[in-house]
C-alpha atoms as a PDB file:
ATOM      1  CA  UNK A   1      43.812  52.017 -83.673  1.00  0.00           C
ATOM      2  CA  UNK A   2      45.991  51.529 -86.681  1.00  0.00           C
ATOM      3  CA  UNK A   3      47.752  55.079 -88.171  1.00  0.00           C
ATOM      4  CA  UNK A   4      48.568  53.280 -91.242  1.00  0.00           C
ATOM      5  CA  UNK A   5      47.073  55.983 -94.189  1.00  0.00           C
ATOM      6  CA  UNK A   6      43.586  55.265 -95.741  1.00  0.00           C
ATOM      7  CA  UNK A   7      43.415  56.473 -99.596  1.00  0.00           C
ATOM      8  CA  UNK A   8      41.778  60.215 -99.450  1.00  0.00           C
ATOM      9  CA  UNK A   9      40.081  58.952-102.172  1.00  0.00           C
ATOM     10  CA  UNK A  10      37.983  56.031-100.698  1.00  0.00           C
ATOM     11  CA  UNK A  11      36.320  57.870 -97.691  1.00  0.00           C
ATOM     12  CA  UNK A  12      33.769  60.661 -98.513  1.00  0.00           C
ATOM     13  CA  UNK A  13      34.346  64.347 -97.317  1.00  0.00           C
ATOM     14  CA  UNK A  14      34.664  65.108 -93.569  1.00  0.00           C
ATOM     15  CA  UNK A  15      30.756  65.493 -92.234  1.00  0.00           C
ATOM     16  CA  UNK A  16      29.342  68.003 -90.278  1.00  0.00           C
ATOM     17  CA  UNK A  17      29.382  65.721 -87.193  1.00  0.00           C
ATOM     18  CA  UNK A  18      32.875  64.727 -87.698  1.00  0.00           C
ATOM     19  CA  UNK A  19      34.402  68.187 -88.119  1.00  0.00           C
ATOM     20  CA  UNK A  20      33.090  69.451 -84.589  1.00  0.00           C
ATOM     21  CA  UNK A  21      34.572  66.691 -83.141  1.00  0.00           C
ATOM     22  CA  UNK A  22      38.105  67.595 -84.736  1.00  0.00           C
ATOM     23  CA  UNK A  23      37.037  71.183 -84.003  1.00  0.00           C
ATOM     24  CA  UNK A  24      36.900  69.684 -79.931  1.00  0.00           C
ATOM     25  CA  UNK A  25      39.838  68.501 -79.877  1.00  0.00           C
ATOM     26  CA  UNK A  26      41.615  71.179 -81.904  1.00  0.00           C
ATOM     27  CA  UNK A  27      41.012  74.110 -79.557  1.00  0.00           C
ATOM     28  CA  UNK A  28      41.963  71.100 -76.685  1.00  0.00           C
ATOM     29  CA  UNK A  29      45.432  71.272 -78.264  1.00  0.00           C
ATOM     30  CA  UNK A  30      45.505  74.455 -80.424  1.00  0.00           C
ATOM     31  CA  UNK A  31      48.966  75.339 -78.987  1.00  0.00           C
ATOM     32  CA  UNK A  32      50.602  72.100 -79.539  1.00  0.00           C
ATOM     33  CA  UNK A  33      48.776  69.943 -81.361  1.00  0.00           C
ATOM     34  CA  UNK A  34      49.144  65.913 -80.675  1.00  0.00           C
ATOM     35  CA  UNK A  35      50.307  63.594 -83.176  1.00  0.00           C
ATOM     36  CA  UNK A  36      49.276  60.165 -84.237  1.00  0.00           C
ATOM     37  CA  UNK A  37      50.514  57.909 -81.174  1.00  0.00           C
ATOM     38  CA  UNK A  38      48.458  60.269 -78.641  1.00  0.00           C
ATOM     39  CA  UNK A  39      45.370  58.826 -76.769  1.00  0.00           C
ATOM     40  CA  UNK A  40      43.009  61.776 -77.960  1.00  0.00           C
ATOM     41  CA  UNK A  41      43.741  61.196 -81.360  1.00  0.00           C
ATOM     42  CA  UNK A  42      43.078  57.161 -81.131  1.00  0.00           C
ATOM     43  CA  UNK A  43      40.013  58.043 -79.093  1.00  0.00           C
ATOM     44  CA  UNK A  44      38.995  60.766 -82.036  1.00  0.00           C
ATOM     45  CA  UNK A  45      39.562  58.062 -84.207  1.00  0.00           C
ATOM     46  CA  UNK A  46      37.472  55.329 -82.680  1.00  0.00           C
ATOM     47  CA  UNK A  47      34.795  58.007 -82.228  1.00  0.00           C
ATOM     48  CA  UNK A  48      34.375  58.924 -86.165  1.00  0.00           C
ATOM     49  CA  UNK A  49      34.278  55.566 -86.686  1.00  0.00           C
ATOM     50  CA  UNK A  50      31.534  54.801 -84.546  1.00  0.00           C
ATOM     51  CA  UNK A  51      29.797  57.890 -86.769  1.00  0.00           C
ATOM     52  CA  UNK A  52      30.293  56.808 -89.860  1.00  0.00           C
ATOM     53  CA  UNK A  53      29.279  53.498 -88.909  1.00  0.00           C
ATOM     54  CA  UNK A  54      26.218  54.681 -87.329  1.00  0.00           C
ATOM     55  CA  UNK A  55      25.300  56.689 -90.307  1.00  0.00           C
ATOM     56  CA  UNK A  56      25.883  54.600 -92.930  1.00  0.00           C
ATOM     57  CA  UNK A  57      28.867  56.230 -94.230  1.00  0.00           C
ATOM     58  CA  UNK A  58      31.304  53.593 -94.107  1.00  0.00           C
ATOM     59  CA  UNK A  59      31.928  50.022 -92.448  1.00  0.00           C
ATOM     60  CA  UNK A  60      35.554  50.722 -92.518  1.00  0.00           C
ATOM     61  CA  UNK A  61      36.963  50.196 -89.114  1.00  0.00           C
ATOM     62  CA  UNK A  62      39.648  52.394 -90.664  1.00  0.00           C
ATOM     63  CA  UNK A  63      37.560  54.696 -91.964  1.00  0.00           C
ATOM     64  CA  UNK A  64      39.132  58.073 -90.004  1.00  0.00           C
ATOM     65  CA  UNK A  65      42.724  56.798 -89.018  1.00  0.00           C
ATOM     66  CA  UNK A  66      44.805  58.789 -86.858  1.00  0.00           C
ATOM     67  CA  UNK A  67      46.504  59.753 -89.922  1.00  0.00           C
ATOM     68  CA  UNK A  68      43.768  61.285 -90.989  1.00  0.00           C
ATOM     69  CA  UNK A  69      42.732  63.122 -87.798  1.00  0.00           C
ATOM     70  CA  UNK A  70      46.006  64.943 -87.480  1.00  0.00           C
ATOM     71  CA  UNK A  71      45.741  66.087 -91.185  1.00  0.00           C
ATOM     72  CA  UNK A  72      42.304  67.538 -89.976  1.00  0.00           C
ATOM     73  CA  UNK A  73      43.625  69.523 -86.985  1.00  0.00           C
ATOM     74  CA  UNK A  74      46.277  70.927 -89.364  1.00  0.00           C
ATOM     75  CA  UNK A  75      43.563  72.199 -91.733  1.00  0.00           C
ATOM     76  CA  UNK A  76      41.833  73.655 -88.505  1.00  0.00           C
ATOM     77  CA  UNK A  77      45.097  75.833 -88.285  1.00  0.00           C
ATOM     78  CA  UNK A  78      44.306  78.166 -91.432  1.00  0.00           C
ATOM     79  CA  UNK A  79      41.367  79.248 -89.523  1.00  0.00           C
ATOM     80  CA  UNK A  80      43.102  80.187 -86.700  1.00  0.00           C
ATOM     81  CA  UNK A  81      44.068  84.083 -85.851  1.00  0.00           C
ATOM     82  CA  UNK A  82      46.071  82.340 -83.318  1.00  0.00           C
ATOM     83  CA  UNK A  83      47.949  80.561 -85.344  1.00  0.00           C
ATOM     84  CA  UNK A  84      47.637  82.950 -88.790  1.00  0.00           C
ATOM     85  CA  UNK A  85      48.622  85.710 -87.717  1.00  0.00           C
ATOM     86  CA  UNK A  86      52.171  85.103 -86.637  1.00  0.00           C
ATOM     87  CA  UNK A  87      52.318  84.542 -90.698  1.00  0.00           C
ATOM     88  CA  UNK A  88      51.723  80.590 -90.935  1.00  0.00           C
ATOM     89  CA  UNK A  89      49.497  78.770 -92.513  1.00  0.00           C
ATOM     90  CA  UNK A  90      47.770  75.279 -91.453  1.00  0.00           C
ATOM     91  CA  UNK A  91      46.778  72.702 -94.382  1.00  0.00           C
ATOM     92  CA  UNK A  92      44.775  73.377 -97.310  1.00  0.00           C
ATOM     93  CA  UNK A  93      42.987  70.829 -99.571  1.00  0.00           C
ATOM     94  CA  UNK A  94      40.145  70.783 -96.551  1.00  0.00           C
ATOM     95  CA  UNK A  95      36.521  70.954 -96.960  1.00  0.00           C
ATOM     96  CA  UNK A  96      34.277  74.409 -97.011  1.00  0.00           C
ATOM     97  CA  UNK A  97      32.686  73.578 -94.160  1.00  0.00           C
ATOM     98  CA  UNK A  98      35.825  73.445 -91.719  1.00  0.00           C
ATOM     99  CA  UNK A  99      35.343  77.597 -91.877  1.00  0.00           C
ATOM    100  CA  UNK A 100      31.625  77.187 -91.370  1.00  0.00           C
ATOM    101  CA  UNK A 101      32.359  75.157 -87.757  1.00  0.00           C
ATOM    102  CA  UNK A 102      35.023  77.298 -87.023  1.00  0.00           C
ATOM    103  CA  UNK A 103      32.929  80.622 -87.348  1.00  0.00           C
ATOM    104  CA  UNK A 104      29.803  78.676 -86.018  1.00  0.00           C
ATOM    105  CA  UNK A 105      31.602  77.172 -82.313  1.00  0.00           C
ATOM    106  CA  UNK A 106      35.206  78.210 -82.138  1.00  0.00           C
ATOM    107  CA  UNK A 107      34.457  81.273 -80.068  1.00  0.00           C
ATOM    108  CA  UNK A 108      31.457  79.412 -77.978  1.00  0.00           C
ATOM    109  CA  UNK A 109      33.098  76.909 -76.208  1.00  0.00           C
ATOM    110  CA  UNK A 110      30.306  75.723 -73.554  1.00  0.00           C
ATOM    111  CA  UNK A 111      27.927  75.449 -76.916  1.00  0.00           C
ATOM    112  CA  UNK A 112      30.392  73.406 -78.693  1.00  0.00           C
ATOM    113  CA  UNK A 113      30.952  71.190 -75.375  1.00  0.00           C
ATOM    114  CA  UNK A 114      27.185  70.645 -75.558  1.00  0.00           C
ATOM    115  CA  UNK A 115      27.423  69.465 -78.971  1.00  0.00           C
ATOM    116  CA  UNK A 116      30.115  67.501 -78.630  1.00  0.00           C
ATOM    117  CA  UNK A 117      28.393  65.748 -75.671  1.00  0.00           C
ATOM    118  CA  UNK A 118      25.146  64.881 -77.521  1.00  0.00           C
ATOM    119  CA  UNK A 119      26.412  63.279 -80.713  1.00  0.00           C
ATOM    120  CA  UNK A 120      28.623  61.031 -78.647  1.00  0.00           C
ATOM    121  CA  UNK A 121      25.943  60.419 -76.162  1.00  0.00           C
ATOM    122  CA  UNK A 122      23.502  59.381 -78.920  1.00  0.00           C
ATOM    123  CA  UNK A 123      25.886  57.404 -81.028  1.00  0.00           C
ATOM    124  CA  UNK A 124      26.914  55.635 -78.282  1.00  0.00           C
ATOM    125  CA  UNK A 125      23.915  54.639 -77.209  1.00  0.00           C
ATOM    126  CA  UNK A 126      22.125  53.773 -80.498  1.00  0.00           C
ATOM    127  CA  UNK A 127      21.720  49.599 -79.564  1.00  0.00           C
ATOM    128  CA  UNK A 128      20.151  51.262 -76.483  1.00  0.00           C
ATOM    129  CA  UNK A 129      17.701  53.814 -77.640  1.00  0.00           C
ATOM    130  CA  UNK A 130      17.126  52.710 -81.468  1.00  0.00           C
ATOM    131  CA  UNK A 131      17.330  55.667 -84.179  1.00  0.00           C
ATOM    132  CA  UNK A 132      18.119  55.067 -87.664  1.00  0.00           C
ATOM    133  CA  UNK A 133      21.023  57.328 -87.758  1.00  0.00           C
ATOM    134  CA  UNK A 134      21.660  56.458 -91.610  1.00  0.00           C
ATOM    135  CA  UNK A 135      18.211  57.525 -92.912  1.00  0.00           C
ATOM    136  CA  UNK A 136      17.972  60.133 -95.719  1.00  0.00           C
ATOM    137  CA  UNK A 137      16.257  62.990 -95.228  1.00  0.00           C
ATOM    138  CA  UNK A 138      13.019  64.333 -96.977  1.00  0.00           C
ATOM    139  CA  UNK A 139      14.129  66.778 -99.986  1.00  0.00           C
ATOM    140  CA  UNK A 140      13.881  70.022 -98.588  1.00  0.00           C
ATOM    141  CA  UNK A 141      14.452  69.517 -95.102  1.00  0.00           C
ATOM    142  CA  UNK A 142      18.387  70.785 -94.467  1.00  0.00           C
ATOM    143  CA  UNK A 143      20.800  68.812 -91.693  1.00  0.00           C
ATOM    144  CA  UNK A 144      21.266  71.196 -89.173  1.00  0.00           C
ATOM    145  CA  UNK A 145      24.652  72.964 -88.279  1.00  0.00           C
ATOM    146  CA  UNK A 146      24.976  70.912 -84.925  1.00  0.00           C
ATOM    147  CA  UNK A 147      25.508  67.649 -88.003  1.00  0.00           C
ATOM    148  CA  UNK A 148      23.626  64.413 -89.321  1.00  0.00           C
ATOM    149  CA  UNK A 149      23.610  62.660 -85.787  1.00  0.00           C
ATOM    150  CA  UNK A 150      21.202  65.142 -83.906  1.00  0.00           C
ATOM    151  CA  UNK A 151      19.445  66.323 -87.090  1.00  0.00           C
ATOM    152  CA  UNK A 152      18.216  62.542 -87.246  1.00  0.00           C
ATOM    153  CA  UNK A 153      17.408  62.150 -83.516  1.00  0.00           C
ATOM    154  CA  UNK A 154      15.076  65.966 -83.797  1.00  0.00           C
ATOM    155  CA  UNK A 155      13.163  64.263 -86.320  1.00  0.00           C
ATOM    156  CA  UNK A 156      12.846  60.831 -84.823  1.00  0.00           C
ATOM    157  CA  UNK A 157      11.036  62.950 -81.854  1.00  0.00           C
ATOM    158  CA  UNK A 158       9.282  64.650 -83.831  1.00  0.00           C
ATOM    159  CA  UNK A 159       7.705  62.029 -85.860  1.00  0.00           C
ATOM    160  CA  UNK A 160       6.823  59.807 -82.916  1.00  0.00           C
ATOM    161  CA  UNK A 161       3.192  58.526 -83.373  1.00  0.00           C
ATOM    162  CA  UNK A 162       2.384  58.682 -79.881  1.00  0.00           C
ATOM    163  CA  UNK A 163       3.692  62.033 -79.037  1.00  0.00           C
ATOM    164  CA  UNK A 164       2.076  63.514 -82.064  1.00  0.00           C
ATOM    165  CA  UNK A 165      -1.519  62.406 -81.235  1.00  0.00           C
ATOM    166  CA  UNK A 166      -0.971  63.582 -77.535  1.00  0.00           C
ATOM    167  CA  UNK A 167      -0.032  67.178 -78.852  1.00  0.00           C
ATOM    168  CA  UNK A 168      -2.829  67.335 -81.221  1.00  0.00           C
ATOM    169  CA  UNK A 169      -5.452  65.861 -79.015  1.00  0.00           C
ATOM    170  CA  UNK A 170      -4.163  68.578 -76.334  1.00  0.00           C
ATOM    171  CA  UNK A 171      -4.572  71.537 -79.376  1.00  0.00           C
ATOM    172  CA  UNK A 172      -7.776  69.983 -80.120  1.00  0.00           C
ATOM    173  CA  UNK A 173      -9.217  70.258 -76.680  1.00  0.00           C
ATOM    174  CA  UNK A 174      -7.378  73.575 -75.821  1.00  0.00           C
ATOM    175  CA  UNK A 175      -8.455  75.682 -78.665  1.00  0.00           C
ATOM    176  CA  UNK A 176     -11.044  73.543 -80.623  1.00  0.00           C
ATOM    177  CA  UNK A 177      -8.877  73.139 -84.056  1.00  0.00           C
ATOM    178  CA  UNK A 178      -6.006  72.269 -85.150  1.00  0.00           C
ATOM    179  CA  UNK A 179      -3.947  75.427 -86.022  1.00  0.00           C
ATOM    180  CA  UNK A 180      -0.306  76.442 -87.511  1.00  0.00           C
ATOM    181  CA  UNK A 181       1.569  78.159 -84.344  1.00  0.00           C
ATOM    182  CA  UNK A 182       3.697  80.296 -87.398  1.00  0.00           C
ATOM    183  CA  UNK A 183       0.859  81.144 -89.499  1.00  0.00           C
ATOM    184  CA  UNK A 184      -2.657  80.377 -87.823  1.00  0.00           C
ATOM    185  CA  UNK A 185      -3.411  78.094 -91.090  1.00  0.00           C
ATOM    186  CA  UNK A 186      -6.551  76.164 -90.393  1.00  0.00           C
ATOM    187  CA  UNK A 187      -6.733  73.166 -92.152  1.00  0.00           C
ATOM    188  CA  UNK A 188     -10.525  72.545 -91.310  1.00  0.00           C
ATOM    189  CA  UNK A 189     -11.654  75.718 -92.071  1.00  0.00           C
ATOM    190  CA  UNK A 190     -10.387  75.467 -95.114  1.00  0.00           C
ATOM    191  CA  UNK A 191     -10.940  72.370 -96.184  1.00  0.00           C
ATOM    192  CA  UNK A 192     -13.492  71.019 -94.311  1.00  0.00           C
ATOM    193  CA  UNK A 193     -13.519  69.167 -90.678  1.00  0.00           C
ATOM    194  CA  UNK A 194     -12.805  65.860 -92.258  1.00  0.00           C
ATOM    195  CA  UNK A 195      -9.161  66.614 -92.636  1.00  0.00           C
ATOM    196  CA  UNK A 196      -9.120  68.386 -88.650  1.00  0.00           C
ATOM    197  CA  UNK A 197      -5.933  65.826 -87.936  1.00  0.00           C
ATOM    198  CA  UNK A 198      -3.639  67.088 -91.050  1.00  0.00           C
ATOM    199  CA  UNK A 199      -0.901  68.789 -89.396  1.00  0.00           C
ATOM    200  CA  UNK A 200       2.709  68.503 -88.636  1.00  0.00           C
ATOM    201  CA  UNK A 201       4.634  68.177 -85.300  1.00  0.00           C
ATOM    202  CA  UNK A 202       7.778  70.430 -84.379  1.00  0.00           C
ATOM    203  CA  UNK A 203      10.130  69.562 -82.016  1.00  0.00           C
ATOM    204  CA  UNK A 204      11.536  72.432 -80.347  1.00  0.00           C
ATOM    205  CA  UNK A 205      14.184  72.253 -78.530  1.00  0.00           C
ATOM    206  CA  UNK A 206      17.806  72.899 -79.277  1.00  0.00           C
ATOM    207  CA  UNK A 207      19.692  69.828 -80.838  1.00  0.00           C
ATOM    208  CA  UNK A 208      22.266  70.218 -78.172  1.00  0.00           C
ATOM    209  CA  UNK A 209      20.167  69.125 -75.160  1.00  0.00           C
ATOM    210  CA  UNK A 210      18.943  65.894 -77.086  1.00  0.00           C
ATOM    211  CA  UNK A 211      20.422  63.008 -74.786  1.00  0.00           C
ATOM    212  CA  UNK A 212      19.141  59.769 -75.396  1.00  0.00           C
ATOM    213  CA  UNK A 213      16.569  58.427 -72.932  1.00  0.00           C
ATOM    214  CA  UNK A 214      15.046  62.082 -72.280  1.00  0.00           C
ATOM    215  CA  UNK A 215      11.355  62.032 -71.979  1.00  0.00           C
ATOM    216  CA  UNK A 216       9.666  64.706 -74.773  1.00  0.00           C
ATOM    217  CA  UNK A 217       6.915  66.989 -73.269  1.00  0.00           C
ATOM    218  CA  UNK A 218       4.462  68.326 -74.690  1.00  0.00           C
ATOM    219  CA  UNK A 219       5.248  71.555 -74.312  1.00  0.00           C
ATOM    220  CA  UNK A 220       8.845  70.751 -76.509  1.00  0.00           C
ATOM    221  CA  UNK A 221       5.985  70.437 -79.559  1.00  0.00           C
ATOM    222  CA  UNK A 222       4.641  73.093 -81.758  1.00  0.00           C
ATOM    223  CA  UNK A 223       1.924  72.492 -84.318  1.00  0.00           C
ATOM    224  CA  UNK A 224       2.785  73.751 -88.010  1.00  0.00           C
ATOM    225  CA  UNK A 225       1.331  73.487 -91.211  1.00  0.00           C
ATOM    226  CA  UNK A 226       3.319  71.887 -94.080  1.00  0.00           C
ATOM    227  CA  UNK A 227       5.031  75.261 -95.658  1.00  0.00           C
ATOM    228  CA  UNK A 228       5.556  76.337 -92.309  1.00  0.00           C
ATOM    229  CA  UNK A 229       7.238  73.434 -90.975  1.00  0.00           C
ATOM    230  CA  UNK A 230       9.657  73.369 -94.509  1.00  0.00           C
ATOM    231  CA  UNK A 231      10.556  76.931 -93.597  1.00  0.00           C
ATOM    232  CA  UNK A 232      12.377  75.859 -90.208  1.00  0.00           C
ATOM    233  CA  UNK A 233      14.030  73.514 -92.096  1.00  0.00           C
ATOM    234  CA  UNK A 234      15.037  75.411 -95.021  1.00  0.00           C
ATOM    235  CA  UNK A 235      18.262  75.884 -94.684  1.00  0.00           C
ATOM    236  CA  UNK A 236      21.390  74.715 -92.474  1.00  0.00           C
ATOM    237  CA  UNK A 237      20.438  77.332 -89.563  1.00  0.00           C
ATOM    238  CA  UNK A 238      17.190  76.051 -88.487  1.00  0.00           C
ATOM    239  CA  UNK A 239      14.979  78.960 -88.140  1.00  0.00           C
ATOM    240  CA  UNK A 240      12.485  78.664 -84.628  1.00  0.00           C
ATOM    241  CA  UNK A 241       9.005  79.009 -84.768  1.00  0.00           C
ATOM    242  CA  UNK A 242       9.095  82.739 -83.261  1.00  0.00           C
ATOM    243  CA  UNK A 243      10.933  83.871 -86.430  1.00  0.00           C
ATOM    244  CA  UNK A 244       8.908  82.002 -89.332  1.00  0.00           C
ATOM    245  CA  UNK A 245       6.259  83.976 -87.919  1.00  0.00           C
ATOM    246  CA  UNK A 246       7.923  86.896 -87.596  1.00  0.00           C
ATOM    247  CA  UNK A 247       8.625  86.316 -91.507  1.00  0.00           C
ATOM    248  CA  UNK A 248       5.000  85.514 -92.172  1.00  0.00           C
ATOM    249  CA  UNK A 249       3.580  88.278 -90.267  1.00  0.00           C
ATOM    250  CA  UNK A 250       6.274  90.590 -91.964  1.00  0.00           C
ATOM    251  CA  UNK A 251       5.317  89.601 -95.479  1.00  0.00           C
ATOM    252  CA  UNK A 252       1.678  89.969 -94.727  1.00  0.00           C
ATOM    253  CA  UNK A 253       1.729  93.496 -93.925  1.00  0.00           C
ATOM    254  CA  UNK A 254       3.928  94.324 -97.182  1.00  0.00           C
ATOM    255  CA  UNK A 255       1.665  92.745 -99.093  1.00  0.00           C
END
């Protein structure tokens, strides 16, 4: 991989994704950290370039030189009581969210190992196990602090026609109606039994464990209505289903 310097100015901020990658290999190195010519920083390299091809982000082979990867561990350092408080500073001129990664997986290592794992595995695998990776989201719905990569494959799961009429035709023949798991909403009760099928599908579990070729169950699914379902997703820490209706059950006895 070439270290020759791509103009800060032609590639778009560091992404979620990206940054707990450099994050990875930061703490790997935190008390020395490598320079252009070393293997982890070419293989760093290649990496968020396989990202930002797979999301759309850039076709730039050179997209994250190593250049560029050092000058991101460097900006980890200002971050670092490790390194701060011996009265240095690491590079500024970084994006907000290297504090928000930091704070979020610097002190939970075997979380942030998980992470790591399960962007790579599903980037790397994309021509295996298809997911449009590059997709926009819905307005409303926020990427998740684990980045773009497993934000996309959660809602690739959780839109999949198949699974989503097995889950409701299990509802339906459990309970007899389709109901929100957060807020009991009944959408036939309310509007009549024409519109029993109108609900959404959650996927539940954690972003972490997606690995590509891992068979959803059923019991990974949770049935929400609309506002509900926008609530998990309203902002960068997803919120689970336990706590929406915690919210919701909350609210109703203030009311």
């Amino acid at each position: 991989m070439s270290s020759s310097p791509t103009s800060n100015q032609s590639n778009p901020p560091w992404s979620r994704d990206e940054l707990v990658l450099a994050l990875d290999l930061y703490l790997l190195h935190r008390n020395g950290l490598p320079g252009v010519n070393h293997p982890d920083v070419q293989a760093l390299s290649q990496s968020l370039n396989l990202i930002g091809n797979a999301t759309g982000v850039s076709k730039n082979q050179s997209f994250r030189n190593t250049n560029g990867v050092c000058m991101k561990l460097n900006n980890f350092r200002r971050w670092d009581p490790s390194y701060t408080n011996t009265g240095r500073t690491g590079l500024a001129k970084g994006n907000k969210d290297e504090e928000l990664v930091w704070l979020e997986f610097a002190n939970d290592p075997v979380r942030l190992a998980e992470v790591v794992g399960a962007i790579k595995a599903n980037v790397g695998t994309t021509a295996i196990t298809p997911v449009d990776l590059s997709a926009e989201e819905e307005p409303g719905f926020f990427e998740a602090e684990e980045g773009k990569v497993l934000t996309r494959v959660h809602r690739v799961r959780e839109r999949d026609k198949k699974l989503v009429k097995r889950k409701k035709d299990e509802a339906l023949k459990t309970h007899g109606v389709l109901q929100c798991e957060a807020c009991g909403f009944n959408f036939s009760k309310t509007y009549g039994p024409d519109v029993e099928g109108v609900i959404d599908v959650h996927h539940t579990k954690p972003l972490h464990t997606l690995q590509p070729g891992d068979r959803t169950k059923l019991a990974d699914l949770a049935l929400l209505c609309a506002n509900c379902h926008r609530v998990v997703h309203s902002r960068r820490k997803w919120l689970s289903v336990i706590e929406v209706k915690d919210r919701y059950q909350a609210a109703k006895n203030t009311a």
